[in-house]
Protein backbone atom coordinates (compact mmCIF):
# COMPACT_ATOMS: atom_id res chain seq x y z
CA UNK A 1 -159.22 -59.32 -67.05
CA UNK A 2 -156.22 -59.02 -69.06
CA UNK A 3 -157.67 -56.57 -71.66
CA UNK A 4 -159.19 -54.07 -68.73
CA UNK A 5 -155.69 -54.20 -67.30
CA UNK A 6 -154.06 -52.98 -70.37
CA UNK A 7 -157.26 -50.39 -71.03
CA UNK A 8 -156.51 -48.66 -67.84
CA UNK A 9 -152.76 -48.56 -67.80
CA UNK A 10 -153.12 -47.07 -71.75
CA UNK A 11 -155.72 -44.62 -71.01
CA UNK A 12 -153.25 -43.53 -68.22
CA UNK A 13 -150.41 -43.59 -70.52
CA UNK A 14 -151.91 -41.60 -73.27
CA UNK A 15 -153.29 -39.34 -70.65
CA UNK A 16 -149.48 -38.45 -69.66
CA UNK A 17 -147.66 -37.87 -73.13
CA UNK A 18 -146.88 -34.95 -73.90
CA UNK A 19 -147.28 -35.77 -77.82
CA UNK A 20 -149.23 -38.10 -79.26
CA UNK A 21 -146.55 -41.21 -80.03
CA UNK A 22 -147.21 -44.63 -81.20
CA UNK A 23 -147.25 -47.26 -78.19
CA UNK A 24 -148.05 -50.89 -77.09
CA UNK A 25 -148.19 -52.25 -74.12
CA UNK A 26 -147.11 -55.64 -72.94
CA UNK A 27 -147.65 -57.58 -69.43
CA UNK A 28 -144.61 -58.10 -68.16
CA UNK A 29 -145.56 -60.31 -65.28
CA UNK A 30 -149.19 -61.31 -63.39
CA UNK A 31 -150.46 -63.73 -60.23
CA UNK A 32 -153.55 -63.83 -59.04
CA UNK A 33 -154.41 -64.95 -55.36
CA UNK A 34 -157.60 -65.29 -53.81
CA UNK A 35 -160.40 -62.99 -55.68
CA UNK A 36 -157.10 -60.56 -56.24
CA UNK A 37 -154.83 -59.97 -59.83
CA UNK A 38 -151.50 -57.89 -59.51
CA UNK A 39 -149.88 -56.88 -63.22
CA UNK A 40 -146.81 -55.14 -63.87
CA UNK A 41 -147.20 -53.59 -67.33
CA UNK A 42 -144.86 -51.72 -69.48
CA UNK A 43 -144.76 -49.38 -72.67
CA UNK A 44 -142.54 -49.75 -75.84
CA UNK A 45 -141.93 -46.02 -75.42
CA UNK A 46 -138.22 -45.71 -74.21
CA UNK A 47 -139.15 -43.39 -71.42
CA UNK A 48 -138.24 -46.03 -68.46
CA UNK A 49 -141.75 -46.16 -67.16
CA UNK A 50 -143.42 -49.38 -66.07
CA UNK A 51 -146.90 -49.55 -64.42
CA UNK A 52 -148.09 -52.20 -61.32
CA UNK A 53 -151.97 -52.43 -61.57
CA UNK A 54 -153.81 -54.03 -58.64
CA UNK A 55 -157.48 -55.55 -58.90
CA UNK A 56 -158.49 -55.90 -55.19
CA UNK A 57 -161.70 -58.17 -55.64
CA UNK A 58 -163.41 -57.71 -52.45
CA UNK A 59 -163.65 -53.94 -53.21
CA UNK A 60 -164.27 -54.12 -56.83
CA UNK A 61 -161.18 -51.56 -58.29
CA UNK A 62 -158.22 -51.03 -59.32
CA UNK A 63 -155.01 -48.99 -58.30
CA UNK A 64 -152.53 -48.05 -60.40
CA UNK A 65 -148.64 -47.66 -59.82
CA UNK A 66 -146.51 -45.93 -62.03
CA UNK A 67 -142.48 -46.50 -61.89
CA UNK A 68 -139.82 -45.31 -63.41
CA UNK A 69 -136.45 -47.07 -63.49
CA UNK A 70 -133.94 -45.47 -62.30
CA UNK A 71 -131.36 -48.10 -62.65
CA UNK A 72 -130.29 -51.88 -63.64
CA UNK A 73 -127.05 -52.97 -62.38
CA UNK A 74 -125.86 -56.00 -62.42
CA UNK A 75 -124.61 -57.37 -59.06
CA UNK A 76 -122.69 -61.24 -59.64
CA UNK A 77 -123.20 -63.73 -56.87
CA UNK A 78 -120.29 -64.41 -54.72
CA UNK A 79 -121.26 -67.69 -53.63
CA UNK A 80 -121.57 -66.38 -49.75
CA UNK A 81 -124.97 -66.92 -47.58
């Protein structure tokens, strides 16, 4: 399930560039619960894009999230509720 994960997020990705670069893909993070998978998938193109696929089982397909980050700040703990 892994490699049709990667095949649809790469096929969108190459689908979207507006040149031809050099890319690979990585999963970032997956789960699975019941007869459904849920990847978050990301590039090593330095355009701040990561992709959230979603297999829903009982359908049979797949939808396709793309992100881009906007932001990463980093936000220390106070110790506070």
């Amino acid at each position: 399930m892994d490699t049709k994960a990667i095949s649809i997020v790469k096929r969108y990705v190459q689908n979207h560039l507006d040149d031809r670069q050099a890319f690979d893909l990585y999963i970032v993070w997956k789960c699975k619960t019941l007869q459904n998978w849920k990847w978050l998938i990301s590039t090593t193109l330095s355009d701040g894009m990561y992709y959230e696929l979603t297999y829903n089982g009982d359908k049979e397909e797949f939808y396709l999230d793309a992100y881009k980050k906007i932001e990463n700040k980093r936000i220390p703990y106070d110790g506070t509720k």
